[in-house]
N, C-alpha and C. Protein backbone atom coordinates (compact mmCIF):
# COMPACT_ATOMS: atom_id res chain seq x y z
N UNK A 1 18.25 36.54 196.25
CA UNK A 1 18.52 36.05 197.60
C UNK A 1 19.17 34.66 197.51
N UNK A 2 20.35 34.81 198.57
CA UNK A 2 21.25 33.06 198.15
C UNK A 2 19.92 32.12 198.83
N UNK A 3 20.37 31.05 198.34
CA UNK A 3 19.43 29.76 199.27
C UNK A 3 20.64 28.87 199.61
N UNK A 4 20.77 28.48 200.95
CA UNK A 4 21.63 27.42 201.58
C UNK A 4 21.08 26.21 201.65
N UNK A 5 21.64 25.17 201.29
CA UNK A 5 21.67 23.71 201.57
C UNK A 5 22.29 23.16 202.51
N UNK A 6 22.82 22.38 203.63
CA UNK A 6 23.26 22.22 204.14
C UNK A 6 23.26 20.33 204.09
N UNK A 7 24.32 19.90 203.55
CA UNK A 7 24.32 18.17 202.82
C UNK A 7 25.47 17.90 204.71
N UNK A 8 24.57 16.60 204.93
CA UNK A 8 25.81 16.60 206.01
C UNK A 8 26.05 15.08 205.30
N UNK A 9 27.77 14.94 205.34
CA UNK A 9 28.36 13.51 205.01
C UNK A 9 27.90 12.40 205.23
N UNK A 10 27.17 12.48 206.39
CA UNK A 10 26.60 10.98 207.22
C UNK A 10 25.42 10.57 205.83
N UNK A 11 24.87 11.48 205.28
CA UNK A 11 24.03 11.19 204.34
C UNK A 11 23.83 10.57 203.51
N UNK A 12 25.54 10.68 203.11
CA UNK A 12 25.50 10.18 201.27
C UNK A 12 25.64 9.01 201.34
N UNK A 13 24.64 8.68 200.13
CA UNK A 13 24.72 7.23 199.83
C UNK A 13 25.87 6.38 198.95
N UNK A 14 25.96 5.32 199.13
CA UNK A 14 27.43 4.74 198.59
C UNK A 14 26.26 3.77 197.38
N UNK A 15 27.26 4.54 195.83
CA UNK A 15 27.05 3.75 194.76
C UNK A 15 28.24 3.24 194.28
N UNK A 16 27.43 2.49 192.67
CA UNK A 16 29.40 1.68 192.27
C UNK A 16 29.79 2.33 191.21
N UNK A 17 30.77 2.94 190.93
CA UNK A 17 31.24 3.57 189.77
C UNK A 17 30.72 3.34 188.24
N UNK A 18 31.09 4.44 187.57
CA UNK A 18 30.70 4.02 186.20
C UNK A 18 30.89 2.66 185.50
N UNK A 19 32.52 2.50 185.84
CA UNK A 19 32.96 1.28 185.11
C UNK A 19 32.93 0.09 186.18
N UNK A 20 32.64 0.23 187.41
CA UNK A 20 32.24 -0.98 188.64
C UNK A 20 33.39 -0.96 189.39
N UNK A 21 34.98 0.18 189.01
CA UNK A 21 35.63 -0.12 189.81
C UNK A 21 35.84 0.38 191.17
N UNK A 22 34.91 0.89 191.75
CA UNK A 22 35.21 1.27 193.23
C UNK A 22 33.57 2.29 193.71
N UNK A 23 33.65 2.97 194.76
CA UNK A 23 32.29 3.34 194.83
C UNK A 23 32.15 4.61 195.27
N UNK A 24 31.45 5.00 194.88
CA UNK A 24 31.09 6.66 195.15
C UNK A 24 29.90 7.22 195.89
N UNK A 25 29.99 8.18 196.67
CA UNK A 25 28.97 8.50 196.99
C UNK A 25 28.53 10.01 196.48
N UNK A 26 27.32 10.66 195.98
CA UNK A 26 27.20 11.52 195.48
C UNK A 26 27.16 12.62 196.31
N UNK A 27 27.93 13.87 196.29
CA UNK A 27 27.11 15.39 196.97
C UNK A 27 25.82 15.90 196.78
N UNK A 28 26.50 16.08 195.38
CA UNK A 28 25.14 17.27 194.75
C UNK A 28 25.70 17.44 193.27
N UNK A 29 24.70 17.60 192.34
CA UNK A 29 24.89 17.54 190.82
C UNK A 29 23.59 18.52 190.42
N UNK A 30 23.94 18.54 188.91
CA UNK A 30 22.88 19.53 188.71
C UNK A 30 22.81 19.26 187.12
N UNK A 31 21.59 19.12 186.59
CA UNK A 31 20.22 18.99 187.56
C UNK A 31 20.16 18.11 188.15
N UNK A 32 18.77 18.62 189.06
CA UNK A 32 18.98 17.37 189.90
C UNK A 32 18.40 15.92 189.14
N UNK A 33 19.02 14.79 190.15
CA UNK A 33 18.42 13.48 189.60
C UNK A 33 18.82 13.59 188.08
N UNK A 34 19.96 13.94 187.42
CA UNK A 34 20.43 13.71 186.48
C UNK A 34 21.63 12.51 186.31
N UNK A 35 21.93 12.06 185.64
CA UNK A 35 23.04 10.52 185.85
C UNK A 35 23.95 10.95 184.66
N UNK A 36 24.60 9.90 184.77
CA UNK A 36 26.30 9.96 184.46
C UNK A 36 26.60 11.09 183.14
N UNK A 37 25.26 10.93 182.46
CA UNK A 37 25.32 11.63 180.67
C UNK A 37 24.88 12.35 180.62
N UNK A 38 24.21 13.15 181.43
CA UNK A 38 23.15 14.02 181.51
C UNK A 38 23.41 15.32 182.56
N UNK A 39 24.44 14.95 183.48
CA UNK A 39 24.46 15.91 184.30
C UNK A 39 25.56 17.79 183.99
N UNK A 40 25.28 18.67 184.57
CA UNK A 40 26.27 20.19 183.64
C UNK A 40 26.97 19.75 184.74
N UNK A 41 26.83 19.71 186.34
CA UNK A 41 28.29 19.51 186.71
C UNK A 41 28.11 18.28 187.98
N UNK A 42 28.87 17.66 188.75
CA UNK A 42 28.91 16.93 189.42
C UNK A 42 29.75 16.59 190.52
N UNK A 43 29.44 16.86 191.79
CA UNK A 43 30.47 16.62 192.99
C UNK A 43 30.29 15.65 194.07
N UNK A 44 31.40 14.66 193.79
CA UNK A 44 31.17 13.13 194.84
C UNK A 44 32.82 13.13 195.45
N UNK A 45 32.08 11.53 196.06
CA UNK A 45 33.49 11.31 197.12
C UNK A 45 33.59 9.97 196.66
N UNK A 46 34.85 9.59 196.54
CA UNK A 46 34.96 8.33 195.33
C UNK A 46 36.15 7.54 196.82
N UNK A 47 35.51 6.35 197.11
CA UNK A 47 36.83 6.02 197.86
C UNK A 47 37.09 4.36 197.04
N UNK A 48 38.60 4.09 196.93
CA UNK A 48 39.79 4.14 195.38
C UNK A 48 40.32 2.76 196.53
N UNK A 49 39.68 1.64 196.51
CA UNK A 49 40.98 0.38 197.38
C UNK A 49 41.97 -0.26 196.30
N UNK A 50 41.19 -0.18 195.33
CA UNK A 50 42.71 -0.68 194.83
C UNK A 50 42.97 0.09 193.01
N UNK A 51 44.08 -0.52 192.46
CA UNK A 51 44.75 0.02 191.07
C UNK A 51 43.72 0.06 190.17
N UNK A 52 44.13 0.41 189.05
CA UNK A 52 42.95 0.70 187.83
C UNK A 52 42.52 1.69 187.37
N UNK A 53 41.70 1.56 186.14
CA UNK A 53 41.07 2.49 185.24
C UNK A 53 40.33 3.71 186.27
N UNK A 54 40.13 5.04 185.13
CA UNK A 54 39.09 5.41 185.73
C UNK A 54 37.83 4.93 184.25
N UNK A 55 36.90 5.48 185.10
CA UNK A 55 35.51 5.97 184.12
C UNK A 55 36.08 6.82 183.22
N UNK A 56 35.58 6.98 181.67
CA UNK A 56 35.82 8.18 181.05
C UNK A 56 34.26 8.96 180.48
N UNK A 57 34.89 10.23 180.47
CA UNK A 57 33.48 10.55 180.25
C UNK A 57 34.00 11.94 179.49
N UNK A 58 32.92 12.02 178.14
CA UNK A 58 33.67 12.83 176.68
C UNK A 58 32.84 14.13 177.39
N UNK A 59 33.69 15.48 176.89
CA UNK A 59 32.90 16.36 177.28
C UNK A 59 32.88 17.14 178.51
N UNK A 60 34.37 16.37 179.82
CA UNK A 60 33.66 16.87 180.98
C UNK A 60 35.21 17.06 181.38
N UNK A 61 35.42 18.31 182.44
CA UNK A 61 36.49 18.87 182.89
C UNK A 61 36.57 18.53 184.39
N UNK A 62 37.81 17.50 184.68
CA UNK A 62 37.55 16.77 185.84
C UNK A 62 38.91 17.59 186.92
N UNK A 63 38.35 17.74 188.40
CA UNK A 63 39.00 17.86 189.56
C UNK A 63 39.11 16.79 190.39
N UNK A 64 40.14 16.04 190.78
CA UNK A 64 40.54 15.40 191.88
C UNK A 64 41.15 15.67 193.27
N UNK A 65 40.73 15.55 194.14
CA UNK A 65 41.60 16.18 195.17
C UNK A 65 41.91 14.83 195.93
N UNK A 66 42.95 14.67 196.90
CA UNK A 66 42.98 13.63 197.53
C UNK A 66 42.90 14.29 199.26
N UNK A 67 41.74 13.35 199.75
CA UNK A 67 41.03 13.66 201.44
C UNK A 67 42.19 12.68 202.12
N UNK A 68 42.41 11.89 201.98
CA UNK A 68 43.00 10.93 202.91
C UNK A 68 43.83 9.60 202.02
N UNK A 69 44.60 9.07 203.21
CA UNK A 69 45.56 7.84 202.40
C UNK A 69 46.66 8.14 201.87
N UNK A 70 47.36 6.94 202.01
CA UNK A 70 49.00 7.28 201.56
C UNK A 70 49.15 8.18 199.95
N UNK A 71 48.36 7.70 199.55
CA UNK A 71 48.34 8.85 197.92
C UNK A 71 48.15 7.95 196.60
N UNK A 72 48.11 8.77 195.58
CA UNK A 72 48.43 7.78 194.01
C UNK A 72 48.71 8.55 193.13
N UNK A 73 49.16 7.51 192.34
CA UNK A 73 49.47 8.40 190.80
C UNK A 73 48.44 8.50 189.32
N UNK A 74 47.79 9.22 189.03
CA UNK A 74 47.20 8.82 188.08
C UNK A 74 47.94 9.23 187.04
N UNK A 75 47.92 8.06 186.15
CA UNK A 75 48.79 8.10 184.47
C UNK A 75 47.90 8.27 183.29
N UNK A 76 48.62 8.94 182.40
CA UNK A 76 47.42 10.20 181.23
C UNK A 76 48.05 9.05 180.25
N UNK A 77 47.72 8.23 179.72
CA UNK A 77 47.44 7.77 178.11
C UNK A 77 47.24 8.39 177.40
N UNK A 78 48.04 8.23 175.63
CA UNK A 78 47.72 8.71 174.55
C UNK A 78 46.80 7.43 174.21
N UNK A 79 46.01 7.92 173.22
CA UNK A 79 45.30 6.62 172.06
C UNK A 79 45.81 5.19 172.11
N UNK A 80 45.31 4.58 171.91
CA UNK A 80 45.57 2.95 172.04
C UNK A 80 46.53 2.91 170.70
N UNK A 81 47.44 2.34 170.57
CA UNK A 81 48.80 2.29 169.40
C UNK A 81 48.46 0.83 169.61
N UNK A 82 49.78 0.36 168.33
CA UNK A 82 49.90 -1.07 167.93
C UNK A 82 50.61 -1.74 169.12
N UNK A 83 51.91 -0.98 169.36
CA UNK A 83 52.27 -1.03 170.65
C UNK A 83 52.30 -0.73 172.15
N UNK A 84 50.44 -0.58 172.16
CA UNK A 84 50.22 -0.10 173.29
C UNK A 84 49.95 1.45 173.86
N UNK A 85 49.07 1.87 174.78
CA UNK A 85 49.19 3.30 175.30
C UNK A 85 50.15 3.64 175.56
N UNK A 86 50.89 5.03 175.57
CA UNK A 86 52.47 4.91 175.86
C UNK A 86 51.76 6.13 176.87
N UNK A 87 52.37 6.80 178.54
CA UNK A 87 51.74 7.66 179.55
C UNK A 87 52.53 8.60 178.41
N UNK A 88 51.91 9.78 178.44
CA UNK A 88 52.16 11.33 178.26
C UNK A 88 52.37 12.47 179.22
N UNK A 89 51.57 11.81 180.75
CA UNK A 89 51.43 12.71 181.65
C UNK A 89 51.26 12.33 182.80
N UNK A 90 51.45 12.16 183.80
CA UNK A 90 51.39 11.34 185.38
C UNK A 90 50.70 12.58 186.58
N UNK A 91 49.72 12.84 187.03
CA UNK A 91 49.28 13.37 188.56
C UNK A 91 49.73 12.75 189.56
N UNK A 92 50.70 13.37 190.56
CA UNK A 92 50.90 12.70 191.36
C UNK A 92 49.95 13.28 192.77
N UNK A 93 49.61 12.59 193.34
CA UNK A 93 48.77 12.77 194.77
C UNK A 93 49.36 12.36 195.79
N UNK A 94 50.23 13.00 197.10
CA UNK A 94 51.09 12.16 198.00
C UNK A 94 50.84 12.65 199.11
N UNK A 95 49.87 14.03 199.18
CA UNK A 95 49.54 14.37 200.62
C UNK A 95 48.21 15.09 200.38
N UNK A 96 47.50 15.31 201.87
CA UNK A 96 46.53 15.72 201.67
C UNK A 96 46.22 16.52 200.68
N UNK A 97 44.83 17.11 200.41
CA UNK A 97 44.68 18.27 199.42
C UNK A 97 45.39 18.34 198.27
N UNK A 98 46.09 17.54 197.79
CA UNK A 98 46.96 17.52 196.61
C UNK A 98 45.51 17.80 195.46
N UNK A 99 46.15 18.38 194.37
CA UNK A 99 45.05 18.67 193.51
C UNK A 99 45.57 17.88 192.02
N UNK A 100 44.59 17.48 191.15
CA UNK A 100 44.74 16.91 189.96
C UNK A 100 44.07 17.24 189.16
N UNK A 101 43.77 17.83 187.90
CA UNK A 101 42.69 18.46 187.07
C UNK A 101 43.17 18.00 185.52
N UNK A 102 42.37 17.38 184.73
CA UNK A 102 42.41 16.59 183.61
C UNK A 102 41.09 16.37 182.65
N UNK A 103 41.20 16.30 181.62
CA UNK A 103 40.10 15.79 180.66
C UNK A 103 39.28 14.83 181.19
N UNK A 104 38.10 14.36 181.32
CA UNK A 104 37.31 13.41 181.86
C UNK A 104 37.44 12.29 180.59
N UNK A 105 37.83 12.69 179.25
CA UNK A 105 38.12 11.67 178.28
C UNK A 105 39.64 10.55 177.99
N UNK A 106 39.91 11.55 178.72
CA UNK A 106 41.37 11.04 179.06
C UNK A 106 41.70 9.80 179.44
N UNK A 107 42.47 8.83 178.81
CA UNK A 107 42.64 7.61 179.61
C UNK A 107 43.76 7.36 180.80
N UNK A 108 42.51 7.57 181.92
CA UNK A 108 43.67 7.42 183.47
C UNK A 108 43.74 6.20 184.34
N UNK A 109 44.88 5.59 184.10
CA UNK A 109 45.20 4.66 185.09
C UNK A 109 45.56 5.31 186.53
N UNK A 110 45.15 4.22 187.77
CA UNK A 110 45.55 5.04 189.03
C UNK A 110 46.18 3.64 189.68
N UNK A 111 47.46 4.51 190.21
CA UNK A 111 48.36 3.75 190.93
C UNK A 111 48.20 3.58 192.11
N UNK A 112 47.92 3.14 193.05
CA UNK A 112 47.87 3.61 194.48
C UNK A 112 49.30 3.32 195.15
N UNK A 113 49.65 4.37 196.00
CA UNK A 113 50.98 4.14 196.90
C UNK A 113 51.24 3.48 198.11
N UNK A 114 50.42 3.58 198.82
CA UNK A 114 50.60 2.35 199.89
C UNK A 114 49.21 2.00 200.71
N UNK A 115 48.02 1.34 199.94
CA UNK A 115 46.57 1.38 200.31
C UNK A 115 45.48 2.39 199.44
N UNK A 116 44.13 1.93 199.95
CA UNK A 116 42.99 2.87 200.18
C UNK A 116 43.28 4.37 200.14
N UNK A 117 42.67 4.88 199.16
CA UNK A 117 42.57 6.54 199.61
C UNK A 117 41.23 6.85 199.36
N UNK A 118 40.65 8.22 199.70
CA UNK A 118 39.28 8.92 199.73
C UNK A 118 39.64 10.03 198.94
N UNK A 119 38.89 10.22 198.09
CA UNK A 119 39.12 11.32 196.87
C UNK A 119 38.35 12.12 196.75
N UNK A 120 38.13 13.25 196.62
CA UNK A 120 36.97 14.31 196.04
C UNK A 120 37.19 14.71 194.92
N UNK A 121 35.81 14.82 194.03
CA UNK A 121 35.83 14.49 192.48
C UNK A 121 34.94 15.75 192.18
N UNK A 122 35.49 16.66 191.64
CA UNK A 122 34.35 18.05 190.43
C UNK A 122 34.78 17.40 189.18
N UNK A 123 33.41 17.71 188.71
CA UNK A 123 33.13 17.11 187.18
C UNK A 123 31.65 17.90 186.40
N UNK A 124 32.43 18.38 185.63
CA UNK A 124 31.87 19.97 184.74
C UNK A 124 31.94 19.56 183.45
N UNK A 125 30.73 19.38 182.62
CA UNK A 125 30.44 19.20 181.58
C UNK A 125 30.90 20.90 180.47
N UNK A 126 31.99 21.02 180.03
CA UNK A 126 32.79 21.92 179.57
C UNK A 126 31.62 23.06 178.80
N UNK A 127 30.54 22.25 177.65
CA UNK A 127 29.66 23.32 177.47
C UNK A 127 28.39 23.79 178.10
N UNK A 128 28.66 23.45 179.54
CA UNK A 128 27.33 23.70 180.25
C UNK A 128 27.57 24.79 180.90
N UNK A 129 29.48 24.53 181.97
CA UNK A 129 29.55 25.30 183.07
C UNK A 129 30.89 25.78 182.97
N UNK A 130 31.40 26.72 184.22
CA UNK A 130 32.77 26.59 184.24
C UNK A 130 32.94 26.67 186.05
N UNK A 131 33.92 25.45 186.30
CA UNK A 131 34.11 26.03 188.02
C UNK A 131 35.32 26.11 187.95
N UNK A 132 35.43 27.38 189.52
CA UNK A 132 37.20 26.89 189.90
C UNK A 132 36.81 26.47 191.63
N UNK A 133 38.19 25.62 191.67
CA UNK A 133 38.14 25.00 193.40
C UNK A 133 39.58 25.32 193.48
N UNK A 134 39.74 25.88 195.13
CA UNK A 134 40.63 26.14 195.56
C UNK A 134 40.57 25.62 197.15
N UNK A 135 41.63 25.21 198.03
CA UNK A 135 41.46 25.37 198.95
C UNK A 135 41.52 26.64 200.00
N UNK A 136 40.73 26.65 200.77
CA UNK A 136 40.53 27.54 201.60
C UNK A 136 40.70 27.44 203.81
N UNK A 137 41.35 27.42 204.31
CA UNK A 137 41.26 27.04 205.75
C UNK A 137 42.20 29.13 206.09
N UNK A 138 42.13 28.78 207.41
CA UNK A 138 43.15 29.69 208.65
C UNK A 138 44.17 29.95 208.33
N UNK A 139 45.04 28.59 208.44
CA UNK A 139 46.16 28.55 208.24
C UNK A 139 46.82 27.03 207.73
N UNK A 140 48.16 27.30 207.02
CA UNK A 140 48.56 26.41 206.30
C UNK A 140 49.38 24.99 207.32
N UNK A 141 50.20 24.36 206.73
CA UNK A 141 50.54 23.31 208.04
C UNK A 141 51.86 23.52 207.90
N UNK A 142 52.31 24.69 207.04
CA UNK A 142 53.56 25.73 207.59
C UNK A 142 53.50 26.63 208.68
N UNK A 143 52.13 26.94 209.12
CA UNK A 143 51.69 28.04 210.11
C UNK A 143 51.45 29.17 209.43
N UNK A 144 51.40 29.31 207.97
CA UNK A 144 51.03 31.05 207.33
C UNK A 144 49.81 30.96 207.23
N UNK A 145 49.34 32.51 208.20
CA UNK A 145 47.81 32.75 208.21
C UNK A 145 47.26 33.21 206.47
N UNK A 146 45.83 32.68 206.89
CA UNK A 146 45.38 33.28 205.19
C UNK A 146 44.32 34.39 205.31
N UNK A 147 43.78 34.82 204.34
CA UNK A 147 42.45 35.11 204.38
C UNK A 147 41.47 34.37 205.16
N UNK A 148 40.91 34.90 205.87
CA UNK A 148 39.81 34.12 206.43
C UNK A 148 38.25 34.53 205.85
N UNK A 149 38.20 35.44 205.39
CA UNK A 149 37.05 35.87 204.86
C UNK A 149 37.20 36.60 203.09
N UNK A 150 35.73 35.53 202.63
CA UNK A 150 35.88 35.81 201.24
C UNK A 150 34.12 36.38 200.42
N UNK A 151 34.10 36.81 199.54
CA UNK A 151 33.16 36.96 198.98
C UNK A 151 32.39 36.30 197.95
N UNK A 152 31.76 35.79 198.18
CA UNK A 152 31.01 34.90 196.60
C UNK A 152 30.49 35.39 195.83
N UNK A 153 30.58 35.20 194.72
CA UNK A 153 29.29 35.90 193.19
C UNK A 153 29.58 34.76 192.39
N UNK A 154 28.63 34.01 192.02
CA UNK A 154 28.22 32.76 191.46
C UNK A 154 27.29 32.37 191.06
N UNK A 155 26.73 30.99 190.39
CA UNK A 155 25.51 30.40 189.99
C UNK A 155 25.20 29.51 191.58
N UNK A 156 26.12 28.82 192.01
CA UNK A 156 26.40 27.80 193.04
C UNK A 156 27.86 28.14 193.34
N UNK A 157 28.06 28.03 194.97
CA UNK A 157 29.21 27.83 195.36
C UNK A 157 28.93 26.75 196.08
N UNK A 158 30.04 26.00 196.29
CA UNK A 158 29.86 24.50 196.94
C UNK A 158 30.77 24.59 198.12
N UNK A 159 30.98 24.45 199.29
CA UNK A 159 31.67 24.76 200.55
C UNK A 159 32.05 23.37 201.20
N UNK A 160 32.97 22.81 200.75
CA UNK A 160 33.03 21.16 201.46
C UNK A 160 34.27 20.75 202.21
N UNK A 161 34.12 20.38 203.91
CA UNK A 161 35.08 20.42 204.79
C UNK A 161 35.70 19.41 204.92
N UNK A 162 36.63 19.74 204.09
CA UNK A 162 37.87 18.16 203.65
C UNK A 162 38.66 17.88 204.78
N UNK A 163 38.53 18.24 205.87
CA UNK A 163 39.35 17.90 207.26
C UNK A 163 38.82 18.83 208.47
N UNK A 164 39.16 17.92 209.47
CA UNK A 164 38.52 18.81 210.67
C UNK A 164 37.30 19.19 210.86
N UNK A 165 36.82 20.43 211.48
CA UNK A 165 35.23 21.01 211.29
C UNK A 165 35.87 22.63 211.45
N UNK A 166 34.62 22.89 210.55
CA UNK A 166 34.82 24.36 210.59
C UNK A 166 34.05 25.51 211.07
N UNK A 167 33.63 26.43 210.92
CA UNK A 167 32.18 27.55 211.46
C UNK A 167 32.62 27.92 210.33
N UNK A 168 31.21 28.49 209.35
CA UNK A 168 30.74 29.30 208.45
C UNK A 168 29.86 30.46 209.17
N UNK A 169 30.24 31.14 208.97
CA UNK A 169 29.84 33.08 209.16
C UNK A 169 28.72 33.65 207.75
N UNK A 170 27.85 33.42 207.57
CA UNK A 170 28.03 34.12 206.41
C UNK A 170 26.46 35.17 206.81
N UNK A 171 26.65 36.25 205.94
CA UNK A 171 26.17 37.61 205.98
C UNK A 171 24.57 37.24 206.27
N UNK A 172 24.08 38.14 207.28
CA UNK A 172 22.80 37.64 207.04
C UNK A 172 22.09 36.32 207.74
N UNK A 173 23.06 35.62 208.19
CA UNK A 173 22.69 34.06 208.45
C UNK A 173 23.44 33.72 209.79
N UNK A 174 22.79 32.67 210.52
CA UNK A 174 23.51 32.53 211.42
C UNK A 174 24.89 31.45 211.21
N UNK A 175 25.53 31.12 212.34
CA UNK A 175 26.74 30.50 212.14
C UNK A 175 26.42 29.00 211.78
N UNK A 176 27.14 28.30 210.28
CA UNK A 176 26.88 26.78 210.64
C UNK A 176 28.11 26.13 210.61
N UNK A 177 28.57 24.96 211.77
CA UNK A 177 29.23 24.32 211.25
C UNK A 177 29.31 23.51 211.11
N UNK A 178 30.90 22.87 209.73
CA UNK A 178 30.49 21.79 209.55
C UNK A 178 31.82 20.51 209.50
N UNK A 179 31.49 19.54 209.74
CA UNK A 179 32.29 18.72 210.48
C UNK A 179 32.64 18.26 208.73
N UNK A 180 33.51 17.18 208.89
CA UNK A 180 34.58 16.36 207.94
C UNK A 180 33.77 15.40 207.19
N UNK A 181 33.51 15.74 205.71
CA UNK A 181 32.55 15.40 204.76
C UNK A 181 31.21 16.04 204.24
N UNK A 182 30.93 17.08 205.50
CA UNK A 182 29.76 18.06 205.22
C UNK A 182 30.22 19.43 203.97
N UNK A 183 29.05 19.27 203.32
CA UNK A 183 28.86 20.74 202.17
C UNK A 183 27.99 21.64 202.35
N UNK A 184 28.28 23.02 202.26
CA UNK A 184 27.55 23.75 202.52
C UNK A 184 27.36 24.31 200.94
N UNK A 185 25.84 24.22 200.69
CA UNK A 185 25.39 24.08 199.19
C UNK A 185 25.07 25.85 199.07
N UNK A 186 25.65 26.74 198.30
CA UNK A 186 24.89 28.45 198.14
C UNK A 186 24.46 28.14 197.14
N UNK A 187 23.17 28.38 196.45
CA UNK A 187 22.82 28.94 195.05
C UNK A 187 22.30 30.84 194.88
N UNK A 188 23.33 30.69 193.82
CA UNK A 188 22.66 32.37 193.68
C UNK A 188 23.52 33.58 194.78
N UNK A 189 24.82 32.94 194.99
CA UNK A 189 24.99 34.10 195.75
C UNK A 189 25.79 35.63 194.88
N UNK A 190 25.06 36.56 195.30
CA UNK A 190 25.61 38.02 194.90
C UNK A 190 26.54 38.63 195.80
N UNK A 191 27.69 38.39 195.71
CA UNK A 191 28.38 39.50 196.58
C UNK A 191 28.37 38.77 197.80
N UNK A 192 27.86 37.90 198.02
CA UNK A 192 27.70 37.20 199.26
C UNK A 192 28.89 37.29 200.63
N UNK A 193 29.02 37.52 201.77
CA UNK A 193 30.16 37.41 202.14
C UNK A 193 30.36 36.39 203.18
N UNK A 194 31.49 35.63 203.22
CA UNK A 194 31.65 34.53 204.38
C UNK A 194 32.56 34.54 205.20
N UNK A 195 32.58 34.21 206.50
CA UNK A 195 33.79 34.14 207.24
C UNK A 195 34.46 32.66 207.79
N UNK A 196 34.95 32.39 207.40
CA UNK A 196 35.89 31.03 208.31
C UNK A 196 36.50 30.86 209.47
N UNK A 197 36.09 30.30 210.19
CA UNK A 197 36.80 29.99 211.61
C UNK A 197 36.70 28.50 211.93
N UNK A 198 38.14 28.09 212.31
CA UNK A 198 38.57 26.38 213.26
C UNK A 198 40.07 26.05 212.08
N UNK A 199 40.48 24.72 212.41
CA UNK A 199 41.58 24.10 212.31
C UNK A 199 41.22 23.56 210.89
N UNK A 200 40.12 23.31 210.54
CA UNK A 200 39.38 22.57 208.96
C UNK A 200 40.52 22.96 207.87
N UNK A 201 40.09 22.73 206.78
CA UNK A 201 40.37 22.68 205.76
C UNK A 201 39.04 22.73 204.46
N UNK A 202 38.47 23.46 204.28
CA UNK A 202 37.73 23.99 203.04
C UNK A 202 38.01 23.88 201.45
N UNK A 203 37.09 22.57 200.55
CA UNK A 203 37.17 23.12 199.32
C UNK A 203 36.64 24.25 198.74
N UNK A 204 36.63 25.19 198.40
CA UNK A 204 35.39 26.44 197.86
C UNK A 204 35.52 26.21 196.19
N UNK A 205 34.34 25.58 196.00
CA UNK A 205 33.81 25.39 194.94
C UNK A 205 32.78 26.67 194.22
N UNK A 206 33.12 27.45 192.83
CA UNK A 206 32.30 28.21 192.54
C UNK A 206 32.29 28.20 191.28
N UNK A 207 31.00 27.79 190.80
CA UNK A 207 29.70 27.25 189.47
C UNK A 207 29.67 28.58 189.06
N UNK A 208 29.94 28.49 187.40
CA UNK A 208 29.08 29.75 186.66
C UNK A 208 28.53 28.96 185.34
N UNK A 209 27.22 29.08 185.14
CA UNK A 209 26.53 28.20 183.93
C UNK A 209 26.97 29.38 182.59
N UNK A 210 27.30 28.54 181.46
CA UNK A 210 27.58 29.13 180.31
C UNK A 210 26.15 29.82 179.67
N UNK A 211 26.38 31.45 179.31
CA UNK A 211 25.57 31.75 178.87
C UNK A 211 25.24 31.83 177.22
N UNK A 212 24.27 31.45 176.51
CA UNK A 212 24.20 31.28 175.08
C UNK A 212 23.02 32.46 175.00
C-alpha cells in the first residue's frame, strides 16, 4: 500500500550550504535525518544570489533544475593544472525548467545572468539509488497538450509543483492540491495511478534503491 506525505513549501527550513555559499532549504532525503555524507538520495531548494563554487560531493549523481530568475551558467572543470582549471563543459540555465544533470564531484562554477535565481536540486548517491525527473504539467507554453495521467511503480516518487498549483487525482485517494513549492511525497507505489489537472508545472521524481 503507497503512503503519501504531503511537505507543503511554507515549511522548509532555510540552511547554509555545504561550502557556506548560499542557502538551502531541505524537502526530503533518505534516510531520514541523514546529512551531507550519509544520505542515498536528497531533494532541496537552493536559492543562488550570487557567482561561485558549488559544494562537491564524491559519489553522487546531481539534478538541477532552474524554478525562477534570469538564469546561469554552470562551468564543468577538469583537475586543477599548473595552468589552472581549463572548463570542459558549460550547463546553461536561461528559462524556466531548464534541466542540468552532472557528477556531484565535478568542479562547478556558477555564473549567474542577470540576479538571484531559485533552483531545485536531486542528489543520488550512485551506489545506493537510481532516479529519473522529468517534467510533467497539461500543457507546454507552446500550447501542446500532454499526457495528463501517469502511472507510478517505484521505491519513492517525489511530486514537486515548480510553478503555479496543481490537483493530484490519485487512485484510491482523494484530490490534493498543491500550490508552488509543495511535494507530494509516495513511498511504495505499485502501479499506482495519477491524474493532473491546472496551469502548474510538475517535477515527477521516481526513486529505485539498488538491489545487492
Amino acid at each position: 500500500m503507497a503512503t503519501l506525505t504531503l511537505i507543503r513549501g511554507a515549511d522548509l527550513v532555510a540552511a547554509p550550504w555545504k561550502n557556506g555559499g548560499g542557502v538551502t532549504r531541505e524537502v526530503a532525503a533518505f534516510p531520514a535525518n541523514s546529512g551531507l555524507n550519509d544520505f542515498a538520495w536528497r531533494v532541496s531548494i537552493a536559492d543562488v544570489a550570487q557567482a561561485g563554487p558549488f559544494s562537491r560531493f564524491e559519489g553522487i549523481d546531481r539534478t538541477l533544475v532552474l524554478l525562477s530568475g534570469a538564469g546561469m551558467v554552470l562551468d564543468e572543470a577538469d583537475a586543477d593544472e599548473a595552468d589552472g582549471p581549463r572548463i570542459v563543459k558549460s550547463h546553461a540555465l536561461m528559462q524556466a525548467l531548464d534541466i542540468a544533470r552532472f557528477d556531484g564531484a565535478a568542479r562547478i562554477d556558477a555564473r549567474l545572468v542577470d540576479g538571484a535565481t531559485r533552483d531545485f536540486n536531486l542528489m543520488v548517491r550512485r551506489d545506493a539509488a537510481h532516479a529519473e525527473l522529468d517534467v510533467w504539467r497539461e500543457a507546454s507554453k507552446h500550447g501542446e497538450q500532454h499526457d495528463t495521467r501517469r502511472t507510478f511503480s517505484a521505491d519513492v516518487v517525489l511530486l514537486f509543483c515548480a510553478s503555479a498549483s496543481v490537483t493530484l487525482t490519485l487512485a484510491g485517494a482523494k484530490a490534493l492540491q498543491l500550490e508552488t513549492g509543495d511535494t507530494l511525497r509516495i513511498d511504495s507505489p505499485n502501479a499506482l495511478h495519477c491524474a493532473l489537472e491546472g496551469a502548474g508545472a510538475v517535477l515527477a521524481i521516481s526513486i529505485r534503491y539498488t538491489r545487492r
